[in-house]
C-alpha atoms as a PDB file:
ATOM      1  CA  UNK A   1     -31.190  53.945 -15.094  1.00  0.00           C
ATOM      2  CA  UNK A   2     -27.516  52.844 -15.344  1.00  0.00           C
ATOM      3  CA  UNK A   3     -26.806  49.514 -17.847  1.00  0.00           C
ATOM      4  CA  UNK A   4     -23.360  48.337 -17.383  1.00  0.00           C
ATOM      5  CA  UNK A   5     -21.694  44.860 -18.070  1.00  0.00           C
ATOM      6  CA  UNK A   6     -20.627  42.953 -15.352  1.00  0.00           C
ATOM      7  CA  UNK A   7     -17.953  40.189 -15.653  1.00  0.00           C
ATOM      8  CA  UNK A   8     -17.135  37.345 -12.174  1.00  0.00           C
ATOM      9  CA  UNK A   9     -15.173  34.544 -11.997  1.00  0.00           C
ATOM     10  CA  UNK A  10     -15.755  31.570  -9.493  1.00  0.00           C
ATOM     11  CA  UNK A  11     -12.737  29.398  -8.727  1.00  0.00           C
ATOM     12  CA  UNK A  12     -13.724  26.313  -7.053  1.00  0.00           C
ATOM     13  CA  UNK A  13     -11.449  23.791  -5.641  1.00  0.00           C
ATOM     14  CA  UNK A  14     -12.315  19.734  -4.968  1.00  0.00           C
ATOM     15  CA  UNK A  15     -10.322  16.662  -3.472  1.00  0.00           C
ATOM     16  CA  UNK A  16     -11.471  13.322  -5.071  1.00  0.00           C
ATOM     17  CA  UNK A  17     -10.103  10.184  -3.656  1.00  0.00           C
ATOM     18  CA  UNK A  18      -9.513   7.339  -5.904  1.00  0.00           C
ATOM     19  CA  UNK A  19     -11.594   3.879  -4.670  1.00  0.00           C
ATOM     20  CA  UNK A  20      -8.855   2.743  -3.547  1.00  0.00           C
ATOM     21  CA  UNK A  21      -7.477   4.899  -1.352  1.00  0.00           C
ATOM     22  CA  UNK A  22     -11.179   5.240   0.201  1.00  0.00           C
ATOM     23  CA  UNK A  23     -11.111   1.368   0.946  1.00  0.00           C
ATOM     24  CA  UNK A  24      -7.784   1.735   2.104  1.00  0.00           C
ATOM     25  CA  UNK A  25      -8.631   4.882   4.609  1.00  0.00           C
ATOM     26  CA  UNK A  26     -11.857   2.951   5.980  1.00  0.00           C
ATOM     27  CA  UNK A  27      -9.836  -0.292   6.356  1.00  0.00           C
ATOM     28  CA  UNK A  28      -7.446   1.513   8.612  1.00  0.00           C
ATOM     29  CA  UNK A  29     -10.627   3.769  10.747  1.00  0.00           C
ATOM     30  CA  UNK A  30     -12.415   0.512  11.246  1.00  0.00           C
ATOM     31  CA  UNK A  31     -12.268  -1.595  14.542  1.00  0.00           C
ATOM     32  CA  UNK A  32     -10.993  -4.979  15.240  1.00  0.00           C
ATOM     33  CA  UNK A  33     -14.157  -6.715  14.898  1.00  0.00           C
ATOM     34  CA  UNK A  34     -15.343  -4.620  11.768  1.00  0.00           C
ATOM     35  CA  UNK A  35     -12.011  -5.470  10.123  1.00  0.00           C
ATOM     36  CA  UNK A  36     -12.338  -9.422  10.483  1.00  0.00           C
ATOM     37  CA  UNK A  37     -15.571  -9.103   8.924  1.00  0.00           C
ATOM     38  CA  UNK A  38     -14.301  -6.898   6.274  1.00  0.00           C
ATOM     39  CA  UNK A  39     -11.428  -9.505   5.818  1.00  0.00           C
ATOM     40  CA  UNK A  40     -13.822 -12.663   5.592  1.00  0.00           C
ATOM     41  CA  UNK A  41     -16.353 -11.111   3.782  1.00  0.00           C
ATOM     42  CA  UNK A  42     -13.996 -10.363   0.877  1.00  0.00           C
ATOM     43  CA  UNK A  43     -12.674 -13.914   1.407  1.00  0.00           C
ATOM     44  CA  UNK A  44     -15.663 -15.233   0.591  1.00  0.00           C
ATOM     45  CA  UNK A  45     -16.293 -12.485  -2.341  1.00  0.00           C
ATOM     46  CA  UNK A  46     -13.263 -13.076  -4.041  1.00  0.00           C
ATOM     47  CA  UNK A  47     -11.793 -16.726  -4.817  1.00  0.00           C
ATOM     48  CA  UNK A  48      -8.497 -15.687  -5.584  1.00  0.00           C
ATOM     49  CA  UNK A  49      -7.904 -14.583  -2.077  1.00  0.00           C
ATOM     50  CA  UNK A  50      -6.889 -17.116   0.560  1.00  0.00           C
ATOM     51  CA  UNK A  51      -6.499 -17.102   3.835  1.00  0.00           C
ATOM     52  CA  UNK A  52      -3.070 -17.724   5.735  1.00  0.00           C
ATOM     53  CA  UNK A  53      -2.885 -19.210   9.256  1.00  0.00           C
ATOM     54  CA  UNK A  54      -0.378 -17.221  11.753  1.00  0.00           C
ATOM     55  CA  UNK A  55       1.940 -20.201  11.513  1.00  0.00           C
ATOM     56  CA  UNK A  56       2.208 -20.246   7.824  1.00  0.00           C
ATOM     57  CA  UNK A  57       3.073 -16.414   7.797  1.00  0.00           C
ATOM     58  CA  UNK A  58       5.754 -16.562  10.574  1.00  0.00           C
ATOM     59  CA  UNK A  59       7.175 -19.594   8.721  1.00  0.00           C
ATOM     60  CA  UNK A  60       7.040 -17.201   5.840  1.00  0.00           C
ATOM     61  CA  UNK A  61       8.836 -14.123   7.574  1.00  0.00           C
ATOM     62  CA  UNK A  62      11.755 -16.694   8.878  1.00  0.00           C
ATOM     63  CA  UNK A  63      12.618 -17.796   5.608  1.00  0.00           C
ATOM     64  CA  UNK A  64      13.066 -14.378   4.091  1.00  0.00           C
ATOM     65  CA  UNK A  65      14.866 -12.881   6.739  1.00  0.00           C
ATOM     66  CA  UNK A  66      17.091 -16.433   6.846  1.00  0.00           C
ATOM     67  CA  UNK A  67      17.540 -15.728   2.956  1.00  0.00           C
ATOM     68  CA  UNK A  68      18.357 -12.222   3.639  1.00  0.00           C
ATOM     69  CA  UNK A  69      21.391 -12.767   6.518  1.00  0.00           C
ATOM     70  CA  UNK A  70      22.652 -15.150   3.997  1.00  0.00           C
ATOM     71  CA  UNK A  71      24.146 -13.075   1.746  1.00  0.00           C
ATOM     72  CA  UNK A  72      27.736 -12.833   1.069  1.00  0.00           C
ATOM     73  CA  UNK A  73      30.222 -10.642   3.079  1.00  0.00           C
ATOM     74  CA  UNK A  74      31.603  -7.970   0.352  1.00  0.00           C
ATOM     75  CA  UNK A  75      35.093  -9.359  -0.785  1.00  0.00           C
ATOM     76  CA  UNK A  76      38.164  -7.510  -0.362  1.00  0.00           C
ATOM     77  CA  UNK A  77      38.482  -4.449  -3.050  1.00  0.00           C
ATOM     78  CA  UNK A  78      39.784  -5.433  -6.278  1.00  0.00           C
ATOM     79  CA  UNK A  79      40.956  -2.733  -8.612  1.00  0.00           C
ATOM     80  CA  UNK A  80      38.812  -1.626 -11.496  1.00  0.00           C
ATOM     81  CA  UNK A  81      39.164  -3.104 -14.985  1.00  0.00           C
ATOM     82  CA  UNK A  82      41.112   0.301 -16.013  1.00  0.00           C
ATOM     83  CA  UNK A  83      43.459   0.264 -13.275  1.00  0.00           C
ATOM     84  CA  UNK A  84      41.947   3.037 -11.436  1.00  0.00           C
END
């Protein structure tokens, strides 16, 4: 009878998503009607959150893009401090 030693190695390799990223994924997978009650059920779960009507967010959008096209035209190009 033959005694030896025998030495293996196992290398194993695992993905873990962060909870997160798992809402996030089954937000985007779930249907229309699955996602409004998704949406209202964490409205009612979590007080902070509140609920915007349509209007209120395209009221919202206008302003910020009206802020936005506001800005100043660059002036004409003034030399640097060090005369360069």
């Amino acid at each position: 009878m033959v005694q030896g030693l025998q030495l293996s190695t196992r290398l194993t390799q695992s993905l873990v998503l962060a909870p997160q990223l798992q809402q996030s994924l089954a937000l985007l997978q779930a249907p229309t009607l699955e996602l409004k009650a998704l949406v209202e059920q964490e409205l009612q779960q979590n007080p902070v959150l509140e609920e915007m009507a349509p209007e209120e967010i395209d009221l919202r959008d206008q302003s910020e893009r009206d802020s936005d096209e506001v800005a100043e035209p660059p002036g004409p190009r003034t030399e640097g401090r060090w005369g360069a």
